[in-house]
Protein backbone atom coordinates (compact mmCIF):
# COMPACT_ATOMS: atom_id res chain seq x y z
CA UNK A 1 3.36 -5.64 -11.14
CA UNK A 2 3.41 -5.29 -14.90
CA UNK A 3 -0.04 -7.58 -15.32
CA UNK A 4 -2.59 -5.91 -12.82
CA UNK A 5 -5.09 -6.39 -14.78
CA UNK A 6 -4.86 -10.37 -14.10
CA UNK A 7 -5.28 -9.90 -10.60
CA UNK A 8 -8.76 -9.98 -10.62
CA UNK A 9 -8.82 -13.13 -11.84
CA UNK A 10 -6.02 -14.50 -9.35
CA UNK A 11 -6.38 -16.56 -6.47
CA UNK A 12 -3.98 -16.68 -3.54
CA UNK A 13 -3.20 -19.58 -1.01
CA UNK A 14 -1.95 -18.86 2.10
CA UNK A 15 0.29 -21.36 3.74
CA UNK A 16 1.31 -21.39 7.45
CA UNK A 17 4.31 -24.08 7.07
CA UNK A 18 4.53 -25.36 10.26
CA UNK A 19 1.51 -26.49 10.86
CA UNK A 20 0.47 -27.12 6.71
CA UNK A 21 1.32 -30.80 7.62
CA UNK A 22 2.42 -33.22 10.24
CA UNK A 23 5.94 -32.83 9.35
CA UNK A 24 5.71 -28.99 9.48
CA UNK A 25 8.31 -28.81 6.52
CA UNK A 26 8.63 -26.52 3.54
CA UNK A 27 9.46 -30.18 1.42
CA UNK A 28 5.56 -31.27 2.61
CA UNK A 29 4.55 -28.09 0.82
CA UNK A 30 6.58 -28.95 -2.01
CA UNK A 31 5.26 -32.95 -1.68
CA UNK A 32 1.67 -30.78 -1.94
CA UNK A 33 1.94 -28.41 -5.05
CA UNK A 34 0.46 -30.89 -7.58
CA UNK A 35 -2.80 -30.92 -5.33
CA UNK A 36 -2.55 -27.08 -5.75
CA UNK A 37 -2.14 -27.40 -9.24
CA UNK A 38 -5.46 -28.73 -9.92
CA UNK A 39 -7.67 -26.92 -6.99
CA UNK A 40 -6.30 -24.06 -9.09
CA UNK A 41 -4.31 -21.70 -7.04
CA UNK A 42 -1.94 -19.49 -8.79
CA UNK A 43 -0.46 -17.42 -5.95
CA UNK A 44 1.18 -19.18 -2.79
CA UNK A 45 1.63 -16.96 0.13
CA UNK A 46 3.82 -18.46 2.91
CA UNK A 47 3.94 -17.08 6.64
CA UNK A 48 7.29 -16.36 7.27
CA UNK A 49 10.01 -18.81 7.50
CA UNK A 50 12.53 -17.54 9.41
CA UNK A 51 13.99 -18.49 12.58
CA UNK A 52 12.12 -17.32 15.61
CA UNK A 53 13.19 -15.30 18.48
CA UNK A 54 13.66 -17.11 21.98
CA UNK A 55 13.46 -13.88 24.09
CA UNK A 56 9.58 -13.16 25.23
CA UNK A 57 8.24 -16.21 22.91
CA UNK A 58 5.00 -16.65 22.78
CA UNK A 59 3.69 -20.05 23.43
CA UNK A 60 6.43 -23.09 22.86
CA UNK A 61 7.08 -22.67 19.13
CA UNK A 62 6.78 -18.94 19.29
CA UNK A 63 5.17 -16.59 16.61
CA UNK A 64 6.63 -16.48 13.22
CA UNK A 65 6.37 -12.81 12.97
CA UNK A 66 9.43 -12.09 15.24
CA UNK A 67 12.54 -13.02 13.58
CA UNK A 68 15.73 -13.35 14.52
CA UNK A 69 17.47 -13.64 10.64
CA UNK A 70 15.77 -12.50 7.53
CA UNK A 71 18.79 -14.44 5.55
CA UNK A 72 17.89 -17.90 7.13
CA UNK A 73 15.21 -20.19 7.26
CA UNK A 74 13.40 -21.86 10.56
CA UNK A 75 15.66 -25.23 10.76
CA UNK A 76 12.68 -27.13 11.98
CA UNK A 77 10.94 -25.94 8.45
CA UNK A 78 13.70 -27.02 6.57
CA UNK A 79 16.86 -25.64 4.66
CA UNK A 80 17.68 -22.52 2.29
CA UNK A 81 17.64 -25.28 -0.83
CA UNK A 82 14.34 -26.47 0.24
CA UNK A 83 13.11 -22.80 -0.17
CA UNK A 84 14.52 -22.45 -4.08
CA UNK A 85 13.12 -26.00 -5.00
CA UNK A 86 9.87 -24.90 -3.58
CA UNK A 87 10.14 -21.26 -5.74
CA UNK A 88 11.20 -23.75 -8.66
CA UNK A 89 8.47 -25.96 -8.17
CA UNK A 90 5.93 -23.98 -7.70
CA UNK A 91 6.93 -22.07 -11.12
CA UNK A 92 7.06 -25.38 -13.13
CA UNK A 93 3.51 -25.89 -12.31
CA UNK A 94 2.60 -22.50 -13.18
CA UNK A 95 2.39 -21.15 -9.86
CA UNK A 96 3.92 -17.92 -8.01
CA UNK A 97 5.51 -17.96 -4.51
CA UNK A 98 5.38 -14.93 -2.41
CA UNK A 99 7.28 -14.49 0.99
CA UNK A 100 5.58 -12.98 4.24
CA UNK A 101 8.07 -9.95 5.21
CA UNK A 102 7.93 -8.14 8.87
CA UNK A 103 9.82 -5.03 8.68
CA UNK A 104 7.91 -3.12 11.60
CA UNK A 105 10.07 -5.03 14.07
CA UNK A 106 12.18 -7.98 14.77
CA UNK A 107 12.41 -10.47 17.31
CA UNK A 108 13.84 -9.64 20.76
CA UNK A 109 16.59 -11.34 20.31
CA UNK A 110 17.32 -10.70 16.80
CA UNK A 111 20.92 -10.43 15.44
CA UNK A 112 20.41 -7.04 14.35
CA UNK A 113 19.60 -5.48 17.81
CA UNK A 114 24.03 -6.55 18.07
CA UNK A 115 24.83 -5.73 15.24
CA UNK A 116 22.91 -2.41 14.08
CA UNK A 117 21.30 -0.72 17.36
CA UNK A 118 21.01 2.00 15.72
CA UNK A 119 18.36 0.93 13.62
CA UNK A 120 15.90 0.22 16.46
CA UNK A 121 13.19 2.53 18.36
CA UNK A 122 13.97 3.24 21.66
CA UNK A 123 11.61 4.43 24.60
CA UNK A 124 11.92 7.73 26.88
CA UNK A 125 13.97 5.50 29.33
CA UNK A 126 16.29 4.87 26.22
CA UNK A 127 15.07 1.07 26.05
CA UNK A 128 14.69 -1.04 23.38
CA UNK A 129 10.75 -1.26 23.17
CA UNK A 130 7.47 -1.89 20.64
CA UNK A 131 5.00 0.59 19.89
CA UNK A 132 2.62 -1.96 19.85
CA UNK A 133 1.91 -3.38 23.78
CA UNK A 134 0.28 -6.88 22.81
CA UNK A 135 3.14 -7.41 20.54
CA UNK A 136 5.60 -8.38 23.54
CA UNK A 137 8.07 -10.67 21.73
CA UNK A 138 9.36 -7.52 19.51
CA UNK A 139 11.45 -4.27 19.18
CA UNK A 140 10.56 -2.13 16.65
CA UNK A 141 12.44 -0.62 14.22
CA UNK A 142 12.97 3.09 13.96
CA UNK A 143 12.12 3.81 10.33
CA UNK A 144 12.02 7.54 10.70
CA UNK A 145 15.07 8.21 12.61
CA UNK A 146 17.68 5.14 11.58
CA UNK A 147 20.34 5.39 9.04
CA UNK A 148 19.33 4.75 5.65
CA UNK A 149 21.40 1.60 5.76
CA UNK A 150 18.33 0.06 7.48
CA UNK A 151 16.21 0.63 3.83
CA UNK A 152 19.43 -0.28 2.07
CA UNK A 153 19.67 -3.65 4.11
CA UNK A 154 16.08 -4.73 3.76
CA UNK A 155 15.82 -3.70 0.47
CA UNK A 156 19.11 -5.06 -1.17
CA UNK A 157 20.05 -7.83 1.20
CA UNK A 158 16.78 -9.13 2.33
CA UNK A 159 14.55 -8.90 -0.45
CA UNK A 160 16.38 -8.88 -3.26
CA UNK A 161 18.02 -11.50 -1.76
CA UNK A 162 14.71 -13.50 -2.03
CA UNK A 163 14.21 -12.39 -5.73
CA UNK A 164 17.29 -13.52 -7.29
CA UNK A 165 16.31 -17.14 -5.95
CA UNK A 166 13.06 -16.99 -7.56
CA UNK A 167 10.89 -15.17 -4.83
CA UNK A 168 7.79 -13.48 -7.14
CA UNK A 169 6.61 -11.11 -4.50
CA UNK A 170 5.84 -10.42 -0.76
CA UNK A 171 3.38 -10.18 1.86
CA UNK A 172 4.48 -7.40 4.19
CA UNK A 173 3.28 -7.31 7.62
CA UNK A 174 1.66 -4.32 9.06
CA UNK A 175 3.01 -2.77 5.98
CA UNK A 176 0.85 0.49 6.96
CA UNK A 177 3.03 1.13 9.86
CA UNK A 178 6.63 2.18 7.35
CA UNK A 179 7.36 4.67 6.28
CA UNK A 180 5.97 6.15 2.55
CA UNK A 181 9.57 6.74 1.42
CA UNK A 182 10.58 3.13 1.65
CA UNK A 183 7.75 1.21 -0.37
CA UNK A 184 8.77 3.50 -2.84
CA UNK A 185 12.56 3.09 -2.93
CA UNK A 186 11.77 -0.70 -2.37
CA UNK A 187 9.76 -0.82 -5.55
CA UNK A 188 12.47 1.07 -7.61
CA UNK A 189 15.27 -0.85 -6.63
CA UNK A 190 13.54 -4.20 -7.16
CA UNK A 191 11.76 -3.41 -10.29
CA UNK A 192 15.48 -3.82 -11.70
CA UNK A 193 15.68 -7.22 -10.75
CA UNK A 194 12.14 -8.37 -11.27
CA UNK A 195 9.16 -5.59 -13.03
CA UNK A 196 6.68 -8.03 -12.31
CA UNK A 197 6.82 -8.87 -8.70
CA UNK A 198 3.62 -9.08 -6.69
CA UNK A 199 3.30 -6.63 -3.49
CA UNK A 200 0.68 -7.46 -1.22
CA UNK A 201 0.10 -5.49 1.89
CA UNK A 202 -1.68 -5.82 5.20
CA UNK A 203 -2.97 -2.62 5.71
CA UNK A 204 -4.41 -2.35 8.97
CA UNK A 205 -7.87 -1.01 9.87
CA UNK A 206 -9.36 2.12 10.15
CA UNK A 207 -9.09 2.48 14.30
CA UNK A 208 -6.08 1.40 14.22
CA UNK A 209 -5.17 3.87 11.86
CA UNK A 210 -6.18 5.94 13.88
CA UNK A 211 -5.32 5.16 17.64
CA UNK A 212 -1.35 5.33 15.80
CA UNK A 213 -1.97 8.55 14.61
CA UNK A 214 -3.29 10.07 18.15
CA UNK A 215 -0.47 7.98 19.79
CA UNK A 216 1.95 10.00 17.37
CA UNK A 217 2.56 7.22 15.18
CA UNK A 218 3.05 7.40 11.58
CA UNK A 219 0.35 5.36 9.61
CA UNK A 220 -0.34 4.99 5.64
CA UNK A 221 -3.87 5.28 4.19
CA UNK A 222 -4.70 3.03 1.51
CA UNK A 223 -4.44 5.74 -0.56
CA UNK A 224 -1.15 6.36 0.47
CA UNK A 225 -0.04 2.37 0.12
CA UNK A 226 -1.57 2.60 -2.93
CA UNK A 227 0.45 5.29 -4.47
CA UNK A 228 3.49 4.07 -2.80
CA UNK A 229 3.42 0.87 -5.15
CA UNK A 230 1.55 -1.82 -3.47
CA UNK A 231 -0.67 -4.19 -6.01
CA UNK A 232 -3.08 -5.25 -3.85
CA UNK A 233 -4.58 -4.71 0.19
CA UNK A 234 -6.07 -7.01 2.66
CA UNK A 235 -9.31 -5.76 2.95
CA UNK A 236 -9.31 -4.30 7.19
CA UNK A 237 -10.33 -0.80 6.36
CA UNK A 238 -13.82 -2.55 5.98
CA UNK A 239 -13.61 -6.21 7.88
CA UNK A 240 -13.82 -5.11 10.90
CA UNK A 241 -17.43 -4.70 10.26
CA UNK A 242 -17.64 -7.82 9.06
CA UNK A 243 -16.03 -10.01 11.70
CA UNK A 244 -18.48 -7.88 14.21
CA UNK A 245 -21.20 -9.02 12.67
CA UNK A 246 -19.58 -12.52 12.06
CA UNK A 247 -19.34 -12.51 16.32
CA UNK A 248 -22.95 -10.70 17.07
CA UNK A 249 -25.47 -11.56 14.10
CA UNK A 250 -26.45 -8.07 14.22
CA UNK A 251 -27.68 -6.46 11.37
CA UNK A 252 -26.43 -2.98 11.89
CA UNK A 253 -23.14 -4.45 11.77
CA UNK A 254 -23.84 -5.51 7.89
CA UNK A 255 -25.17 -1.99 7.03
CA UNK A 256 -22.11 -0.68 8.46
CA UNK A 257 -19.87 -3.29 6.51
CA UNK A 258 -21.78 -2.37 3.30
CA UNK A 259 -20.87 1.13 4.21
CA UNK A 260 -17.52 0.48 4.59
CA UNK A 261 -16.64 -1.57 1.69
CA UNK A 262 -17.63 0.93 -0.44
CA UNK A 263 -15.92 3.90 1.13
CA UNK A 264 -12.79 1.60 0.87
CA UNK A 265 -13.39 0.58 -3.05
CA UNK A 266 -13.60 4.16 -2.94
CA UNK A 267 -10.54 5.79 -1.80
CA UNK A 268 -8.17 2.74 -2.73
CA UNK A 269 -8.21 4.01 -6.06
CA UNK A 270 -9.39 2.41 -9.46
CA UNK A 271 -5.81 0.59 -9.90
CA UNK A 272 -6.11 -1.06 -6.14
CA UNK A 273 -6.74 -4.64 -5.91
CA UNK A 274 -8.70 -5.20 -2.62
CA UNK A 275 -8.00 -9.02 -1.31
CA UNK A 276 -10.82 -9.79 0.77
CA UNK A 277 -9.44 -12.77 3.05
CA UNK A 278 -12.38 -14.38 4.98
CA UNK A 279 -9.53 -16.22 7.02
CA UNK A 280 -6.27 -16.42 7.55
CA UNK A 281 -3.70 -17.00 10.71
CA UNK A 282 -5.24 -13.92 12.63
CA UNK A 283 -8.96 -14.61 12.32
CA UNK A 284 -11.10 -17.24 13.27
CA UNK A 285 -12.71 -19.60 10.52
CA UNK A 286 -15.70 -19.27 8.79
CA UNK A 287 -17.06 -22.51 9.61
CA UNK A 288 -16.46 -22.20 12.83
CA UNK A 289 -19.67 -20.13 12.58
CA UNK A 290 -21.45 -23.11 12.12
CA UNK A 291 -23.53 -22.45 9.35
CA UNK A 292 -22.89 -23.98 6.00
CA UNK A 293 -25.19 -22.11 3.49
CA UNK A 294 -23.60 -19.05 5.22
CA UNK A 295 -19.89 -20.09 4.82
CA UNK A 296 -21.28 -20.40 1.36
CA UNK A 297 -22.52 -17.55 0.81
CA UNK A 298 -19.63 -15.34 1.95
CA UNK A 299 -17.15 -17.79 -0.21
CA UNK A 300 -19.29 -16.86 -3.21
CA UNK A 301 -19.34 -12.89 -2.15
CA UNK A 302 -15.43 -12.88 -1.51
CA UNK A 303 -14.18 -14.99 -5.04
CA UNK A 304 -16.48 -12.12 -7.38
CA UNK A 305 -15.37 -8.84 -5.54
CA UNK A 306 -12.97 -6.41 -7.18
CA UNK A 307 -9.12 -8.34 -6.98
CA UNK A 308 -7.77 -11.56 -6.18
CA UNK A 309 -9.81 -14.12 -3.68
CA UNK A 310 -8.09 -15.80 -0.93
CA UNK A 311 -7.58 -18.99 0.67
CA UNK A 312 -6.30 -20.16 4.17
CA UNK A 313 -5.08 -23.41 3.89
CA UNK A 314 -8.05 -26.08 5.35
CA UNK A 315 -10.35 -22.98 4.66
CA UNK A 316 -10.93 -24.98 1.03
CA UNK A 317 -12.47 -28.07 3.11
CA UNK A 318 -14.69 -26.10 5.32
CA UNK A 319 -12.55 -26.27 8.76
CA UNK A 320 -13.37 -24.73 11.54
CA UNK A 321 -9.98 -25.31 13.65
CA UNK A 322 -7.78 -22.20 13.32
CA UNK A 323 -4.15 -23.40 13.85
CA UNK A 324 -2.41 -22.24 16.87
CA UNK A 325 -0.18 -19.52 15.74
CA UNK A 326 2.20 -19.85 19.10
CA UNK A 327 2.07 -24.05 18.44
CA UNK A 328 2.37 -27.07 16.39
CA UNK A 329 -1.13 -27.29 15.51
CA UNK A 330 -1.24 -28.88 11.61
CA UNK A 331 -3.84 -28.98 9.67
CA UNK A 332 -6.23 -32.72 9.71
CA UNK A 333 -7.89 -32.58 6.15
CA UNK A 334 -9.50 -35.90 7.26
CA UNK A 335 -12.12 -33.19 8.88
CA UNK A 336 -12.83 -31.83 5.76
CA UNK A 337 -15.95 -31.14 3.64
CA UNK A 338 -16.30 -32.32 0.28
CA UNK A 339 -19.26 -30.18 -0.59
CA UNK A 340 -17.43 -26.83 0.41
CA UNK A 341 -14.13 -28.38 -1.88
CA UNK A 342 -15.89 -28.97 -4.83
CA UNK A 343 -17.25 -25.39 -4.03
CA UNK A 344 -13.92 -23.66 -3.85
CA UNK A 345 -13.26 -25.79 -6.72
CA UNK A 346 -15.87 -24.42 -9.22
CA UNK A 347 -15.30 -20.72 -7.99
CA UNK A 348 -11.89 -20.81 -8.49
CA UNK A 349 -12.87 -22.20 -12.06
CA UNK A 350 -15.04 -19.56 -12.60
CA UNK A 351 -12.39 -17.25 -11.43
CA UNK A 352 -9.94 -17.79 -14.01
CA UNK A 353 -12.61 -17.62 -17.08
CA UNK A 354 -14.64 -14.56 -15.81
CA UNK A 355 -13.49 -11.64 -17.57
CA UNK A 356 -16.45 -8.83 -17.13
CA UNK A 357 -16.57 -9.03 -13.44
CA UNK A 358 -18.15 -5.63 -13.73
CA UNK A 359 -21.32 -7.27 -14.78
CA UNK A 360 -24.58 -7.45 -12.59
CA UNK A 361 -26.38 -10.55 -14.45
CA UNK A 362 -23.24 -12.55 -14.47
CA UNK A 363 -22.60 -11.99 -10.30
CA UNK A 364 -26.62 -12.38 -9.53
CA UNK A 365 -25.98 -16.18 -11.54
CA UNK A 366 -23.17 -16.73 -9.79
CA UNK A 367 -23.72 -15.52 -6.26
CA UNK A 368 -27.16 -17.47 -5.56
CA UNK A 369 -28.86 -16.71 -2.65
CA UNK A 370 -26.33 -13.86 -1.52
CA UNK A 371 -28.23 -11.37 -3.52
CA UNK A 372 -25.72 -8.91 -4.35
CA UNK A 373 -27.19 -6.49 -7.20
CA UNK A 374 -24.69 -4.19 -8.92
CA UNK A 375 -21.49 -4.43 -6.81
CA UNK A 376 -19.00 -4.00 -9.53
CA UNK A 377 -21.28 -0.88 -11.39
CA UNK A 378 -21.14 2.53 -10.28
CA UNK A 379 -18.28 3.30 -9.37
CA UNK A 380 -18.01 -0.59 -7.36
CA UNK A 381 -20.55 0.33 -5.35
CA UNK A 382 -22.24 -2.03 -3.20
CA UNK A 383 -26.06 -1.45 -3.45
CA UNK A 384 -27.81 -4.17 -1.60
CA UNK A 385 -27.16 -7.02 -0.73
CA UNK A 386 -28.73 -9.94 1.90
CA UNK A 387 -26.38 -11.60 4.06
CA UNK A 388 -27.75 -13.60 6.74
CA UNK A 389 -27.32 -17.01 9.28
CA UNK A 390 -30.15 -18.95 9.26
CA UNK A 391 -32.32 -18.54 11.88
């Protein structure tokens, strides 16, 4: 991405179409942009669109992370031309669109596993299989061993595909689990189509990190993403911290997050946007915590960190629902808070005018009661900061 440097004053909107509205439709999202407009969001991120995979579905309307056709779209979300109006759209109201891409595996019953066998990872029994055990509607693919005209075909025909109809970036799924070699041929090849194209990836946390390496599984640092081209990381190396302490109100758990986040500013490297995503369709809500100056609190903490902040759709009214990811589950704004939208409101104003985020003063007057004293000085470092429900 040419502009890094805006990134820190960026804020993303993550949209899970099917359940975004009552009709479930990519033309609701469209029907929805000039509401966007004005909350302020310049990046939407959409789940993926594409149809899903009947073969070991989860739930009724299955999960939208095993795919069946990266070149078509969900028919119950709506059509290919729906898709470009919604890039065109979107980029008349000075807004970016960027796709959700799952290139670990496909569906079960994906058109690839016919067509290109070869590409897949097979077990000692010679099976198609997942690496992954709870991921049970999937085969993976075999990045290491499969012809290069796996790369070639995700690359050329699946997202540049995407670009040429107006596409601004991607979300990649469990992007830590490819290979090195092909964010960095994927970046190459694209940059001659688009230079400033967003890439977003969900690297995964530390364990699991880890348990794939002892499992003999390859899996990228954030280091390693880093260098390999990505713009920005969800923020996992460190959450899981977080969301323990989120679950058990102990305080260990914060000294341990604090710990973490600033190993991770760390080792990401000073180019490395970190996206710090208090929700989204894997993790619960904050409200569903139940405590409002606390949602408040880590709203304020999340928009003034290093990189973009981040929105789950409903997460700007305070819900505490988490859609369904296996069901139609849409959103009912009609539950929604006022005080926490005018609050996502004014942070994502200050957002866009902050320029010196590396200033103390300026995040003590704009954090409140969080406390955090001199997270963006020294080297990012967090030095103290007070987090806490109320009692």
């Amino acid at each position: 991405m040419k502009n890094k440097a805006n990134l820190d004053q960026t804020v993303i909107y993550q949209i899970f179409v099917r359940n975004y509205s009552k009709e479930g439709t990519i033309r609701a999202v469209i029907n929805d942009l000039p509401r966007l407009q004005r909350l302020g969001v310049d990046i939407l991120q959409l789940l993926p669109v594409h149809p899903i995979g009947l073969k070991g579905r989860k739930g009724e309307y299955g999960s939208p992370y095993a795919t069946t056709n990266y070149r078509e779209i969900s028919p119950d979300l709506g059509t290919m031309e729906d898709l470009e109006e919604l890039f065109a759209t979107a980029h008349r109201l000075n807004m970016k669109v960027i796709m959700d891409m799952v290139f670990n595996h496909t569906a079960r019953d994906a058109v690839y596993l016919t067509t290109h066998p070869e590409w897949y990872y097979r077990n000692e029994k010679g099976e198609f299989a997942n690496k992954v055990g709870d991921w049970s509607d999937v085969y993976d693919f075999d990045h290491e061993k499969a012809p290069e005209s796996l790369s070639d075909f995700l690359i050329d025909d699946v997202l540049g595909f995407y670009v040429k109809k107006g596409c601004d970036g991607f979300r990649f799924d469990v992007g830590s689990l490819l290979p090195k070699s092909f964010w960095i041929k994927a970046r190459e090849h694209l940059n001659k189509i688009n230079d400033d194209l967003f890439f977003l990836c969900e690297a995964v946390d530390s364990c699991f990190v880890l348990w794939n390496r002892s499992q003999g599984i390859a899996c990228l640092s954030n280091a390693e993403l880093i260098d390999a081209g990505f713009d920005a990381l969800y923020h996992y190396a460190s959450f899981q911290w977080l969301g323990e302490y989120l679950r058990e109100k102990d305080p260990i758990k914060l000294e341990m997050y604090k710990a973490a986040f600033n190993v991770e500013a760390a080792q990401s490297g000073s180019s490395a946007s970190i996206v710090r995503a208090l929700e989204n369709h894997d993790q619960l809500r904050i409200a569903s915590y139940g405590d409002i100056r606390f949602t408040k609190e880590l709203l304020r903490f999340t928009f003034f960190t290093k990189g973009p902040a981040f929105v789950y759709a409903g997460e700007e009214y305070g819900l505490a629902h988490k859609p369904e990811l296996f069901e139609k589950d849409p959103l009912d704004l009609t539950k929604g808070n006022e005080e926490i939208y005018q609050l996502v409101a004014s942070l994502i104003q200050e957002k866009h005018q902050e320029t010196d985020l590396r200033t103390s003063e300026i995040l003590a007057s704009l954090l409140g009661t969080l406390r955090v004293k001199n997270t963006y000085a020294d080297h990012e470092t967090i030095r103290d900061f007070d987090l806490r429900f109320d009692k």
